[in-house]
C-alpha atoms as a PDB file:
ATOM      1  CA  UNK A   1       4.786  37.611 -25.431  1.00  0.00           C
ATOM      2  CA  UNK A   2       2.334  34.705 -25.838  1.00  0.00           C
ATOM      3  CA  UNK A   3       1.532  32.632 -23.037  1.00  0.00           C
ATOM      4  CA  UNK A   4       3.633  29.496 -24.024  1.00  0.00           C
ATOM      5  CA  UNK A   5       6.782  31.731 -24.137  1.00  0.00           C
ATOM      6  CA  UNK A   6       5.774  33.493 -20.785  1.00  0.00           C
ATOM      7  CA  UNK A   7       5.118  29.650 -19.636  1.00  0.00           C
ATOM      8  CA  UNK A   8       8.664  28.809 -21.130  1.00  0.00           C
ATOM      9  CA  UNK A   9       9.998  31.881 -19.459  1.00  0.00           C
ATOM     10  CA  UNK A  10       9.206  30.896 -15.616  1.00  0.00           C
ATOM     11  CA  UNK A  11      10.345  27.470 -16.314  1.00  0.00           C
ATOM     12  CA  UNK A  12      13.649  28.530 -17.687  1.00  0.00           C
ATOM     13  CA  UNK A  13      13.973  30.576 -14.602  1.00  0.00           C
ATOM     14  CA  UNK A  14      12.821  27.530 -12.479  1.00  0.00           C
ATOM     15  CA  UNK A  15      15.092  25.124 -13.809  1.00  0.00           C
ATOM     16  CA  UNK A  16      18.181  27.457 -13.322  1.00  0.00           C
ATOM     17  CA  UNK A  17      17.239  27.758  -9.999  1.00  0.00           C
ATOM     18  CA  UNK A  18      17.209  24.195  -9.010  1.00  0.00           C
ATOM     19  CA  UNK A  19      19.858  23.258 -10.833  1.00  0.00           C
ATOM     20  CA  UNK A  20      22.509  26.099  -9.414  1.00  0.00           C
ATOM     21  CA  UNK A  21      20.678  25.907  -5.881  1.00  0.00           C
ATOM     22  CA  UNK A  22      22.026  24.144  -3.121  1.00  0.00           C
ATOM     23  CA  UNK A  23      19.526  22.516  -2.337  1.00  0.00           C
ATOM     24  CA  UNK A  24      19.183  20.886  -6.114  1.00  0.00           C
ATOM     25  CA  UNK A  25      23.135  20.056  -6.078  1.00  0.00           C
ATOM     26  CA  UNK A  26      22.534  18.171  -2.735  1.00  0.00           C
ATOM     27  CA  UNK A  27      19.448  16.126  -3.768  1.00  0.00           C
ATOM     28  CA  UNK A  28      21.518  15.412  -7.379  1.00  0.00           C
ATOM     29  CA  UNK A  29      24.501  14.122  -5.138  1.00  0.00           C
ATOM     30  CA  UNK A  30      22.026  11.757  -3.299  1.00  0.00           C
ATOM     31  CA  UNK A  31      20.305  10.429  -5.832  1.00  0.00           C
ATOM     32  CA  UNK A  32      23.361   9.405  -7.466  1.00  0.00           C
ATOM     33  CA  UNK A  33      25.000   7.712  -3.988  1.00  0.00           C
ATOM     34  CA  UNK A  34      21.480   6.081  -3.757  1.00  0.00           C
ATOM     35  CA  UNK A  35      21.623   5.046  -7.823  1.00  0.00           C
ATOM     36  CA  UNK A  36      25.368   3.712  -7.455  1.00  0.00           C
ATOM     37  CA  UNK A  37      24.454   2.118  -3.967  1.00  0.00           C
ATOM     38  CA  UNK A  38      21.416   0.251  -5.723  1.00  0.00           C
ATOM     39  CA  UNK A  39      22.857  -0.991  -8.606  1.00  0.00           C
ATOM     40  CA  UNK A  40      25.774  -2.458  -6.964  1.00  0.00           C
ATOM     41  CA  UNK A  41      23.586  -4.245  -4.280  1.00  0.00           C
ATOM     42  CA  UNK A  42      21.320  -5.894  -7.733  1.00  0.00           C
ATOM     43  CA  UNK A  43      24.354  -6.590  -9.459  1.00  0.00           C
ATOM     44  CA  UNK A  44      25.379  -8.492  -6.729  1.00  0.00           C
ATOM     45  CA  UNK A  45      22.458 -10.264  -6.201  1.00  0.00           C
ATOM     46  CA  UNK A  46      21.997 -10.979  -9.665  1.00  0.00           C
ATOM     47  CA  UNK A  47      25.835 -12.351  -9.692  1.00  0.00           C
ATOM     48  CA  UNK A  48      24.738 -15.027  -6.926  1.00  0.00           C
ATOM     49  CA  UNK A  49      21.560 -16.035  -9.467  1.00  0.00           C
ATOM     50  CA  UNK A  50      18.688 -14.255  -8.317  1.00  0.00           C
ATOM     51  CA  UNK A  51      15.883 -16.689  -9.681  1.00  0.00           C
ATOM     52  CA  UNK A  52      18.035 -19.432  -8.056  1.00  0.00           C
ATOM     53  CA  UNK A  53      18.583 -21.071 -10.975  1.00  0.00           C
ATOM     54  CA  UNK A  54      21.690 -22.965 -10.154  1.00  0.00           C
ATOM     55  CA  UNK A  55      20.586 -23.480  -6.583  1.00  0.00           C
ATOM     56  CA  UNK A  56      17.318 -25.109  -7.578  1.00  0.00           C
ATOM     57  CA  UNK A  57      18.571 -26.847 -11.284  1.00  0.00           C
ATOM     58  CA  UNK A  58      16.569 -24.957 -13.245  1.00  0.00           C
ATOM     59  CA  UNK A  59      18.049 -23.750 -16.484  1.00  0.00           C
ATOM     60  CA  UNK A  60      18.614 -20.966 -18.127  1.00  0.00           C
ATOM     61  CA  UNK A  61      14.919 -20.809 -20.198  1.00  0.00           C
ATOM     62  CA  UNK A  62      13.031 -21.984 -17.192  1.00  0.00           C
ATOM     63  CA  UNK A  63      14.170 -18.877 -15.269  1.00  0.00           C
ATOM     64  CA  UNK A  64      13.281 -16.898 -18.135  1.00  0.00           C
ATOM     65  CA  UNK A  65       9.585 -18.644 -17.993  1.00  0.00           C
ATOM     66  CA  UNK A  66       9.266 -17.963 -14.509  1.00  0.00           C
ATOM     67  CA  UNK A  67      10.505 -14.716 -14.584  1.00  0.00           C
ATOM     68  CA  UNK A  68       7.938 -13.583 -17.451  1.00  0.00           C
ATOM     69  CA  UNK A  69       5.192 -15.335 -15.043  1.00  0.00           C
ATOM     70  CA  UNK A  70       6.415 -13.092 -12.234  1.00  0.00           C
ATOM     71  CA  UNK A  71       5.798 -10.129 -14.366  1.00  0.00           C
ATOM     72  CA  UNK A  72       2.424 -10.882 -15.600  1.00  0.00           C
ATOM     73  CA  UNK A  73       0.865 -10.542 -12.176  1.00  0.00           C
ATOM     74  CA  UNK A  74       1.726  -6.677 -12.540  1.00  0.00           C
ATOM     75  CA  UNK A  75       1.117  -6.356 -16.221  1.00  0.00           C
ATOM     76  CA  UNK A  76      -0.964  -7.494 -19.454  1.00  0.00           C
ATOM     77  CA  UNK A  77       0.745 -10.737 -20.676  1.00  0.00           C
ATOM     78  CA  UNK A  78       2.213  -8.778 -23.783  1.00  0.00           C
ATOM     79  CA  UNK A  79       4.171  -6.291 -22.034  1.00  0.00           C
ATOM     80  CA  UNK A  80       5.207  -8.684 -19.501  1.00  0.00           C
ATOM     81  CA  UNK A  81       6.481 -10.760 -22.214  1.00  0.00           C
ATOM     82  CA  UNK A  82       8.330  -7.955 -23.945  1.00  0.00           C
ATOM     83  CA  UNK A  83       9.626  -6.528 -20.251  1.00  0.00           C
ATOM     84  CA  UNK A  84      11.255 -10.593 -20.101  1.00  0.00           C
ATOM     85  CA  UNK A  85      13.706  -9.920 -22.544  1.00  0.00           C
ATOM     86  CA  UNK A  86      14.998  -6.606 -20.839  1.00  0.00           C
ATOM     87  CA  UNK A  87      18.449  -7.453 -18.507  1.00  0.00           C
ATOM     88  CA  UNK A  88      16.562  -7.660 -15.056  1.00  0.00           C
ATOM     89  CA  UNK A  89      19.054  -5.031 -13.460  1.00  0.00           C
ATOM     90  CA  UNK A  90      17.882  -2.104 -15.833  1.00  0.00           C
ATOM     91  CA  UNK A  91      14.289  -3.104 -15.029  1.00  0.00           C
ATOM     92  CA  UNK A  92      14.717  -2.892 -11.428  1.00  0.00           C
ATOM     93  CA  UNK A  93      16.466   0.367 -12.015  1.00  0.00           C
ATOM     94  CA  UNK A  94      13.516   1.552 -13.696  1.00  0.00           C
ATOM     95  CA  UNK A  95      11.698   0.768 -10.383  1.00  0.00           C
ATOM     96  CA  UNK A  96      14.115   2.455  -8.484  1.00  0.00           C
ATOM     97  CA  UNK A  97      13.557   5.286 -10.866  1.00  0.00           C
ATOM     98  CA  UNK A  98       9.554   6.436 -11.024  1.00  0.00           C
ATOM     99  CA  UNK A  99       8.798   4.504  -7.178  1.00  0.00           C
ATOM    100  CA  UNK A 100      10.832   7.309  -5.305  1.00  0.00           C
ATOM    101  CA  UNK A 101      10.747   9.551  -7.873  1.00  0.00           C
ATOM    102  CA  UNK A 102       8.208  11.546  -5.648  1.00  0.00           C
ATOM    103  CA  UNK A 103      10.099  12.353  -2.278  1.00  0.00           C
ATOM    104  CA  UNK A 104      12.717  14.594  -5.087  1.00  0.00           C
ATOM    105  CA  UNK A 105       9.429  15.802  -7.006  1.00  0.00           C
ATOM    106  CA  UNK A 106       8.428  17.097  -3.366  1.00  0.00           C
ATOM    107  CA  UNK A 107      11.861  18.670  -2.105  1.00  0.00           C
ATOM    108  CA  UNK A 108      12.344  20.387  -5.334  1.00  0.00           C
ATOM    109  CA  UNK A 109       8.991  21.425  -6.098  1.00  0.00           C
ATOM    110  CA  UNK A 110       7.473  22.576  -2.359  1.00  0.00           C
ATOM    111  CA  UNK A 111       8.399  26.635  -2.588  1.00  0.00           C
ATOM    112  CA  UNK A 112       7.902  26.981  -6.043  1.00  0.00           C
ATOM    113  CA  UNK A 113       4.892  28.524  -5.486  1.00  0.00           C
ATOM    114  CA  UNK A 114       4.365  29.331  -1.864  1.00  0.00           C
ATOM    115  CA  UNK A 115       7.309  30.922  -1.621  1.00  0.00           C
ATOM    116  CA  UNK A 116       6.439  33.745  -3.653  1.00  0.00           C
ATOM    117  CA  UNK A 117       2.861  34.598  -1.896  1.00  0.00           C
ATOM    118  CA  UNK A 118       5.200  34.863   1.000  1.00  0.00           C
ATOM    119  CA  UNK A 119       7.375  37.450   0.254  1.00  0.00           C
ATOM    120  CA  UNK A 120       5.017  38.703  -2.140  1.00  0.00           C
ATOM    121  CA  UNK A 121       7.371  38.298  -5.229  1.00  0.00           C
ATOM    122  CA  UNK A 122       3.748  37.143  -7.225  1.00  0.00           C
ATOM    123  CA  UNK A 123       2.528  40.760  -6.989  1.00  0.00           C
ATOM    124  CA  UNK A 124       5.287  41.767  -9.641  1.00  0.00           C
ATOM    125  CA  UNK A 125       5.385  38.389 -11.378  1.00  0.00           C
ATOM    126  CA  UNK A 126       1.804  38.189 -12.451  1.00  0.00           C
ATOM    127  CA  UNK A 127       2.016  41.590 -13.641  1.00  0.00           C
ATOM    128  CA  UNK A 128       4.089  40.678 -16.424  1.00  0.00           C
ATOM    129  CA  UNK A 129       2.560  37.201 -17.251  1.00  0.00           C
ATOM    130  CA  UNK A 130      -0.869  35.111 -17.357  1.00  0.00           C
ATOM    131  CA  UNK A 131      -1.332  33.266 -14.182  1.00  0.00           C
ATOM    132  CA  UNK A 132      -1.783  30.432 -15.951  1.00  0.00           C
ATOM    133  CA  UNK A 133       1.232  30.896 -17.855  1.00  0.00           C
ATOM    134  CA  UNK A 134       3.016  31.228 -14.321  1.00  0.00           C
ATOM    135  CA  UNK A 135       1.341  28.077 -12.737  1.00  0.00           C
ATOM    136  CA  UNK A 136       2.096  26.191 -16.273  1.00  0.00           C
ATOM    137  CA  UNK A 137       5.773  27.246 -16.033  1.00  0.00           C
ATOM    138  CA  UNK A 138       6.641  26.089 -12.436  1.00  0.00           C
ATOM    139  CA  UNK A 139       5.354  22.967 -13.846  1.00  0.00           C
ATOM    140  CA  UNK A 140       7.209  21.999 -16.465  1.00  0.00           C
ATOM    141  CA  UNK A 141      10.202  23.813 -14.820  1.00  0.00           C
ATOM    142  CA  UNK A 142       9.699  20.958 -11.821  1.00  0.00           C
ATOM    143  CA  UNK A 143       9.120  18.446 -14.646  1.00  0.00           C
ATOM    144  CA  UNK A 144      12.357  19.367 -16.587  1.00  0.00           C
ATOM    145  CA  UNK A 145      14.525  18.968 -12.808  1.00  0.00           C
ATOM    146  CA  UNK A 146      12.834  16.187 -11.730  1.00  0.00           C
ATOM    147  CA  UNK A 147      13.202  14.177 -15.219  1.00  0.00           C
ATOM    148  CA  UNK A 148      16.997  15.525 -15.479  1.00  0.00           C
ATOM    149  CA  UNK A 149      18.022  14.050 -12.247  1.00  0.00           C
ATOM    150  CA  UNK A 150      16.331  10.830 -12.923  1.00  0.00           C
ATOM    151  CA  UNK A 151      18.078  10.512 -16.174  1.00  0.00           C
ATOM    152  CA  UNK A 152      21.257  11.194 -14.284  1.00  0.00           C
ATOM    153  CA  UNK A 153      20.315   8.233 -11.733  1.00  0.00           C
ATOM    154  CA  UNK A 154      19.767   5.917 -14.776  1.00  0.00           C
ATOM    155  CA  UNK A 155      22.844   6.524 -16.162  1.00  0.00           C
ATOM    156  CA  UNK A 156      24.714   5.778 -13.023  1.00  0.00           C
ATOM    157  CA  UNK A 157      22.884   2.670 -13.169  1.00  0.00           C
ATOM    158  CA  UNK A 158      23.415   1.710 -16.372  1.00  0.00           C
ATOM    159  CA  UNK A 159      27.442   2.378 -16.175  1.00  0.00           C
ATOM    160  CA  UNK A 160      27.592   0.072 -12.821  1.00  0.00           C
ATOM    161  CA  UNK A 161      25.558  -2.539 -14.748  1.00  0.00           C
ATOM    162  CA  UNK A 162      27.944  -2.296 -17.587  1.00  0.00           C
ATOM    163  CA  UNK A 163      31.070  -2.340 -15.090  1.00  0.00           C
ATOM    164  CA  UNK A 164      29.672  -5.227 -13.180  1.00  0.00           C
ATOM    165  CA  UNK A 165      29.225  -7.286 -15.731  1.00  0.00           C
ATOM    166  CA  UNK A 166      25.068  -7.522 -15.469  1.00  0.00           C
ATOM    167  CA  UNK A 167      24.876  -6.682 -18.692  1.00  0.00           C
ATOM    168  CA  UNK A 168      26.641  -5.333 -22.164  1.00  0.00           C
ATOM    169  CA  UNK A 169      26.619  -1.909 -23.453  1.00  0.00           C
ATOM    170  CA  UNK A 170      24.175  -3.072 -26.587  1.00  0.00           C
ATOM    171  CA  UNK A 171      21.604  -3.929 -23.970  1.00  0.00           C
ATOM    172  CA  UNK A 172      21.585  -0.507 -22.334  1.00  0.00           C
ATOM    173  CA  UNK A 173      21.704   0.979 -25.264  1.00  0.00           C
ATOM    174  CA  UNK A 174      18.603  -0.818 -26.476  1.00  0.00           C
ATOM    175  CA  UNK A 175      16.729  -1.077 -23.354  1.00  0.00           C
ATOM    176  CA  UNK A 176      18.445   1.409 -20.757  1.00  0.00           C
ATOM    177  CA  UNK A 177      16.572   4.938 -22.556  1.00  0.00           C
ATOM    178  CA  UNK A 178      12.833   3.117 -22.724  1.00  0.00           C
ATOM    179  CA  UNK A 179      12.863   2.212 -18.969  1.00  0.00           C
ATOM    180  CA  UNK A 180      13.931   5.426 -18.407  1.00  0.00           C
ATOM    181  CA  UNK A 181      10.978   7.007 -21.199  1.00  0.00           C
ATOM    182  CA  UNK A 182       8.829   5.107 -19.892  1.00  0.00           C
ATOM    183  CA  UNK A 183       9.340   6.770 -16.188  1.00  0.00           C
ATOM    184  CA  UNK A 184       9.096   9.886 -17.451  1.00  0.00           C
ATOM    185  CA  UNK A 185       5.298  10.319 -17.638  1.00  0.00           C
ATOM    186  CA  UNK A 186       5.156   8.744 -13.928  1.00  0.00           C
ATOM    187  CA  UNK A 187       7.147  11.662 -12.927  1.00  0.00           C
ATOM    188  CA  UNK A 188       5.284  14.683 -14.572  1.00  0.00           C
ATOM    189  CA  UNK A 189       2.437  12.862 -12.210  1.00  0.00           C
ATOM    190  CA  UNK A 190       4.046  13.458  -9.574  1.00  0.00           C
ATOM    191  CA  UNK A 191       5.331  16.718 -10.624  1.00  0.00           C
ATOM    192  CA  UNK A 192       1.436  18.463 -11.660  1.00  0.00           C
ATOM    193  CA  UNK A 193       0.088  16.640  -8.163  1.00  0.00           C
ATOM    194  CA  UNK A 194       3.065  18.181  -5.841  1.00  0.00           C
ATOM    195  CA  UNK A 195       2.049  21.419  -7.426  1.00  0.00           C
ATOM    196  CA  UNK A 196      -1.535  21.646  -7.480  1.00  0.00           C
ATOM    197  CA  UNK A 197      -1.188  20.379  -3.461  1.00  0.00           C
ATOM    198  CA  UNK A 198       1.461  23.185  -2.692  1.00  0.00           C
ATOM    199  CA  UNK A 199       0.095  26.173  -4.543  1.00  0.00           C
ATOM    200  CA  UNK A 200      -2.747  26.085  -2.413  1.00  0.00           C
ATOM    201  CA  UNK A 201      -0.863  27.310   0.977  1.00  0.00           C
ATOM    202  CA  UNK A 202       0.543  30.456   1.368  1.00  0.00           C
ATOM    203  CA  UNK A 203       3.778  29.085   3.897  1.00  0.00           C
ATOM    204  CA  UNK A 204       6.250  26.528   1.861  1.00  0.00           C
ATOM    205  CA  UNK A 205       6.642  24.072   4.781  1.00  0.00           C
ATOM    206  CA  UNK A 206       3.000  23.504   4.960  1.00  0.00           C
ATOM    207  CA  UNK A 207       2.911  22.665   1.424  1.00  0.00           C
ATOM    208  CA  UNK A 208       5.716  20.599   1.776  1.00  0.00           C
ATOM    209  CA  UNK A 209       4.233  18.641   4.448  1.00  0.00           C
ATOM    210  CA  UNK A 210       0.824  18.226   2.685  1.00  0.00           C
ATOM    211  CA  UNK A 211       2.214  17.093  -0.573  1.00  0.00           C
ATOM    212  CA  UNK A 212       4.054  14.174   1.063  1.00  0.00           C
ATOM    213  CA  UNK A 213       1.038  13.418   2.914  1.00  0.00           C
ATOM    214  CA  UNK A 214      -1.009  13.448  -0.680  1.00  0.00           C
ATOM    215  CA  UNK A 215       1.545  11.311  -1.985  1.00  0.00           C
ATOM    216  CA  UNK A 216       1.770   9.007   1.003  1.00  0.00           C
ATOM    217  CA  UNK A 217      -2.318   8.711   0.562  1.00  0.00           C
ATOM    218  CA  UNK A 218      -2.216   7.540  -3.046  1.00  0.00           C
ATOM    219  CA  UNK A 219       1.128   4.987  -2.051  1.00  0.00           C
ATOM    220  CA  UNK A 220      -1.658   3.421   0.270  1.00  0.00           C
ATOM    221  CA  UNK A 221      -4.105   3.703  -2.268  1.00  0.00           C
ATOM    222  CA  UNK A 222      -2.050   2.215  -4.955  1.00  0.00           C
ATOM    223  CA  UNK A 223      -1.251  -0.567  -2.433  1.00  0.00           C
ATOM    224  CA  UNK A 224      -4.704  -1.355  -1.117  1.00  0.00           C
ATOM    225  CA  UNK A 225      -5.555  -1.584  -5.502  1.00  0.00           C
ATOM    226  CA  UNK A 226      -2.918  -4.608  -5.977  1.00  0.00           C
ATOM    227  CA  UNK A 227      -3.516  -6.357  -3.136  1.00  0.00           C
ATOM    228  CA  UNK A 228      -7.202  -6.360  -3.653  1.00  0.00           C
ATOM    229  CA  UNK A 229      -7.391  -6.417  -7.566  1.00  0.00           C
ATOM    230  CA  UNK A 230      -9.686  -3.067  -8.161  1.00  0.00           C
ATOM    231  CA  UNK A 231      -9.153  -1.419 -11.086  1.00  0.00           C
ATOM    232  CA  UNK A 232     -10.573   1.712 -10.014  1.00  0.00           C
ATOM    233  CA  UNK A 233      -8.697   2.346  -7.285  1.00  0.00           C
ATOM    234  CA  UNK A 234      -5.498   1.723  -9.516  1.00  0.00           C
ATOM    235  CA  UNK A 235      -6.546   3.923 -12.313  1.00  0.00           C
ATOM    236  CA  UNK A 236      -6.638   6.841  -9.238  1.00  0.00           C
END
């Protein structure tokens, strides 16, 4: 075999055993309560104007305005400006989507590796494949999980926005699968950091417990970077 199909190989076998564990039917189950839960609280606040438009007599394009303002404190004025004609709901689920995306990354993703130093199951693995192809494949097996699920809390998003009224089916079509794309490389970040932190410990809770504290780190990072304005610090 050739190292991408031994690669493909331990990710197949990653991903089927995530996705039949109990463990990976759990986590599924909560994101999806969490999803639901969140998209019913924005649809309601959206329902009650969530610029304040009628509360403060400001129309219709005026909230727009302000709303593309908002955004361009986070992003260059062309995206922002582009993001301002998205329904606000599937933005936010978007948030919702790549912010926590990490504390699944983490649950899923700790034992992949430690767990077989510990009962030695790597001896016979890397017999048969490259360790590179091994390390590769837990990755993208984490990736293919971790993006699965999210795509699963989008959709659950998407069909309360719809069913709520927050927005039309045209809109998620349109906009609903490039908030969701555009998540996806935020989580294979999350995914290749939770792995390089855990393969380095032999015992899974250890590298369960470090990789939240390595994501924690670069949270406070991330937040010390837009509070202060330093691009280097955000680009970490």
């Amino acid at each position: 075999m050739t190292v991408v199909q031994e690669a493909l190989l331990v990710a197949g076998r990653e991903v089927r055993r995530n996705l039949t564990s109990i463990r990976g039917i759990v986590l599924l189950v909560f994101c999806v309560m969490g999803a639901v839960i969140a998209a019913m609280i924005m649809a309601w606040v959206r329902s009650v104007d969530l610029l304040g438009t009628s509360a403060n007599n400001v129309s219709a394009q005026q909230a727009a305005v302000l709303w593309e303002v908002i955004l361009a404190k986070q992003y260059d004025p062309v995206t922002a400006k582009d993001i301002a004609h998205a329904p606000v709901l599937l933005y936010f689920a978007s948030i919702i989507g790549a912010r926590p995306s990490a504390a699944p990354v983490a649950l899923i993703g700790f034992d992949a590796v430690p767990a077989d130093p510990q009962y030695r199951v790597v001896r016979y693995v890397t017999m048969r494949v490259h360790r590179g192809s091994y390390y590769a494949g837990k990755v993208l097996g984490l990736f293919v999980v971790a993006s699965a699920m999210m795509l699963v809390t989008h959709f659950f998003i998407w069909g309360v926005a719809v069913v709520r009224g927050a927005t039309s089916v045209s809109e998620v079509l349109r906009w609903g699968p490039r908030m969701w794309l555009v998540d996806v490389p935020i989580v294979a970040a999350w995914c290749g950091i939770a792995q390089l932190v855990g393969s380095q410990f032999r015992a899974p809770i250890l590298a369960l417990l470090l990789t939240f504290m390595s994501f924690f780190a670069l949270w406070i990072v991330h937040a010390i970077a837009f509070f202060t304005d330093l691009p280097p610090l955000a680009y970490l």
